[in-house]
Protein backbone atom coordinates (compact mmCIF):
# COMPACT_ATOMS: atom_id res chain seq x y z
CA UNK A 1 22.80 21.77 25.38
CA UNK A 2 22.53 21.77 21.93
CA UNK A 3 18.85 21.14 19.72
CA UNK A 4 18.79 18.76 16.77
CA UNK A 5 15.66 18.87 14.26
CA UNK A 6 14.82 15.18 13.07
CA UNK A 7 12.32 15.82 10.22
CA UNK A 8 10.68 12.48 9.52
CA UNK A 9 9.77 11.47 5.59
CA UNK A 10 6.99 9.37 4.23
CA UNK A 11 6.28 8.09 0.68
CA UNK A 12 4.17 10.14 -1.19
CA UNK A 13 1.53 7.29 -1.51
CA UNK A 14 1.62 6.80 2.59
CA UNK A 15 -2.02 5.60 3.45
CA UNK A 16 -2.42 7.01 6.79
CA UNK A 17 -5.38 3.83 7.03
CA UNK A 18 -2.49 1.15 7.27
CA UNK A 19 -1.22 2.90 10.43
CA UNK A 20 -1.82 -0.14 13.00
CA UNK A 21 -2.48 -0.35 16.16
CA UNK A 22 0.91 -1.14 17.30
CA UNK A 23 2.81 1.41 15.56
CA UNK A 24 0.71 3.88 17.44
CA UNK A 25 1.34 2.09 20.73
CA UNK A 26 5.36 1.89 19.78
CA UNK A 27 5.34 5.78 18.98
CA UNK A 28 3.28 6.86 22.29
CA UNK A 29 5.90 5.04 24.37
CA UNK A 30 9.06 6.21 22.08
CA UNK A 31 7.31 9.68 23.24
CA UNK A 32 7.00 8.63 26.80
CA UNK A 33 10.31 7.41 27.01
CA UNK A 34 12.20 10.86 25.31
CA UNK A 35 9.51 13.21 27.58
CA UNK A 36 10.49 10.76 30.86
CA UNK A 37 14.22 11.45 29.30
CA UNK A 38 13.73 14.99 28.86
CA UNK A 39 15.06 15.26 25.31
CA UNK A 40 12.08 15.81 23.43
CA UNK A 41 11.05 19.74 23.14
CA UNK A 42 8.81 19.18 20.32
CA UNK A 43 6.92 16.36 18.44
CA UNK A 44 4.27 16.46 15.78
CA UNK A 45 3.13 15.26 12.58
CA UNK A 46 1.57 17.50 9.72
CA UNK A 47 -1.70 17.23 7.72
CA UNK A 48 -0.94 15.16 3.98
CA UNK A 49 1.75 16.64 1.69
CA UNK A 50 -1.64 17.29 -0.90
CA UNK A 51 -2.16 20.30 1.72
CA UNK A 52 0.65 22.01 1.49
CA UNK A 53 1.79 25.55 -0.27
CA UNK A 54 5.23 26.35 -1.18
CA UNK A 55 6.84 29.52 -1.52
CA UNK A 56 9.80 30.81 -3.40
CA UNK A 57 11.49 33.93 -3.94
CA UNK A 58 11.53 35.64 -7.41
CA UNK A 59 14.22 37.49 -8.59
CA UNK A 60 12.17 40.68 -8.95
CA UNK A 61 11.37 40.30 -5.37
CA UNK A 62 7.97 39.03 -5.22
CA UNK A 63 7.29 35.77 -3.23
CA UNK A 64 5.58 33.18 -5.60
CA UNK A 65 3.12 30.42 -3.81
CA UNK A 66 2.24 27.22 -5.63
CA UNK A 67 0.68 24.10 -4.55
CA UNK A 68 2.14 21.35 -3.16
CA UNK A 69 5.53 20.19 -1.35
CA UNK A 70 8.56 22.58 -2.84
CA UNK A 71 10.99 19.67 -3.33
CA UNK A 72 10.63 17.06 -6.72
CA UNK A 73 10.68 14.17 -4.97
CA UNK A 74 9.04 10.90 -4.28
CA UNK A 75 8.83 11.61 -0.24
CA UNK A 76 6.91 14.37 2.24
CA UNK A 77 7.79 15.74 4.89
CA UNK A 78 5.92 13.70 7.73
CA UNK A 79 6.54 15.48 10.96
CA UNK A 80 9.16 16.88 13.18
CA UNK A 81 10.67 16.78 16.58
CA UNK A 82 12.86 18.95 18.44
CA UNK A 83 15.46 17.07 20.74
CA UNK A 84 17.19 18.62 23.50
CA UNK A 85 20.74 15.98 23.68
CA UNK A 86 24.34 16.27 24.57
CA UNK A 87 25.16 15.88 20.71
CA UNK A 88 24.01 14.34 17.31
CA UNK A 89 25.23 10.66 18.52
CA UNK A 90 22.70 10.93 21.16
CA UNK A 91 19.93 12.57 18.88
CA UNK A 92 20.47 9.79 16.16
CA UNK A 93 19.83 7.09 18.79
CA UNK A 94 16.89 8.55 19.88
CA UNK A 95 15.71 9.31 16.05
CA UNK A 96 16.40 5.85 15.41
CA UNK A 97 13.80 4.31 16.59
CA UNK A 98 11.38 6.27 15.24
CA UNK A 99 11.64 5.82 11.70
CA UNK A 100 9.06 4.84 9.42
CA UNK A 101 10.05 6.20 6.26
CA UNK A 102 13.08 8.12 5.83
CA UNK A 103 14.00 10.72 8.54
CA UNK A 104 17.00 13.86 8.92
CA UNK A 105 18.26 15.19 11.45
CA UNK A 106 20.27 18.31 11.67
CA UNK A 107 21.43 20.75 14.72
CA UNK A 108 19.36 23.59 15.31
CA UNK A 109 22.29 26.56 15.18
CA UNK A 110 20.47 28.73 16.82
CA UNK A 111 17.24 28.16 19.69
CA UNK A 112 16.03 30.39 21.76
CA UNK A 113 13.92 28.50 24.83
């Protein structure tokens, strides 16, 4: 069965502190639900976009690091899932209902379980 990737986006001025109560509760039972479905292989969010380092290969083959999120962009990477789902309709209706920013999602080519 082919893997799909949905990489979720958020704003680079997302204040984790207006999280509420409810979106938590709505994203522990979207989890529930794709766990209980058996589509989810991985879920998880990552630390603030402020954290990250970026790398980048040089054309005299060195590997340069710098600060920050690679991409120019207004958006972060937020987290990430990996869904197990008979194809990418499936995976978008699952990945549709957990949007809070922006999201992608893309099949994995190649997984090894």
């Amino acid at each position: 069965m082919p893997h799909y990737l949905v990489t979720g986006f958020l704003p680079d001025d997302f204040d984790p502190s207006k999280v509420t109560e409810k979106m938590i509760r709505d994203i522990n039972v979207l989890n529930d639900e794709m766990e209980a479905a058996g589509v989810r292989v991985l879920g998880l969010g990552l630390s603030p976009a402020s954290s990250a380092k970026s790398l980048r290969a040089q054309p005299d083959g060195k590997v340069r690091i710098t600060d920050g999120p690679y991409v120019e962009t207004k958006e972060h990477v937020g987290g990430l899932l990996v869904l197990k789902t008979a194809n990418m309709d499936e995976a978008l209706a699952w990945a549709r209902r957990g949007v809070f920013g922006g999201a992608e999602v893309r099949e994995i080519l190649r997984y090894n379980e």
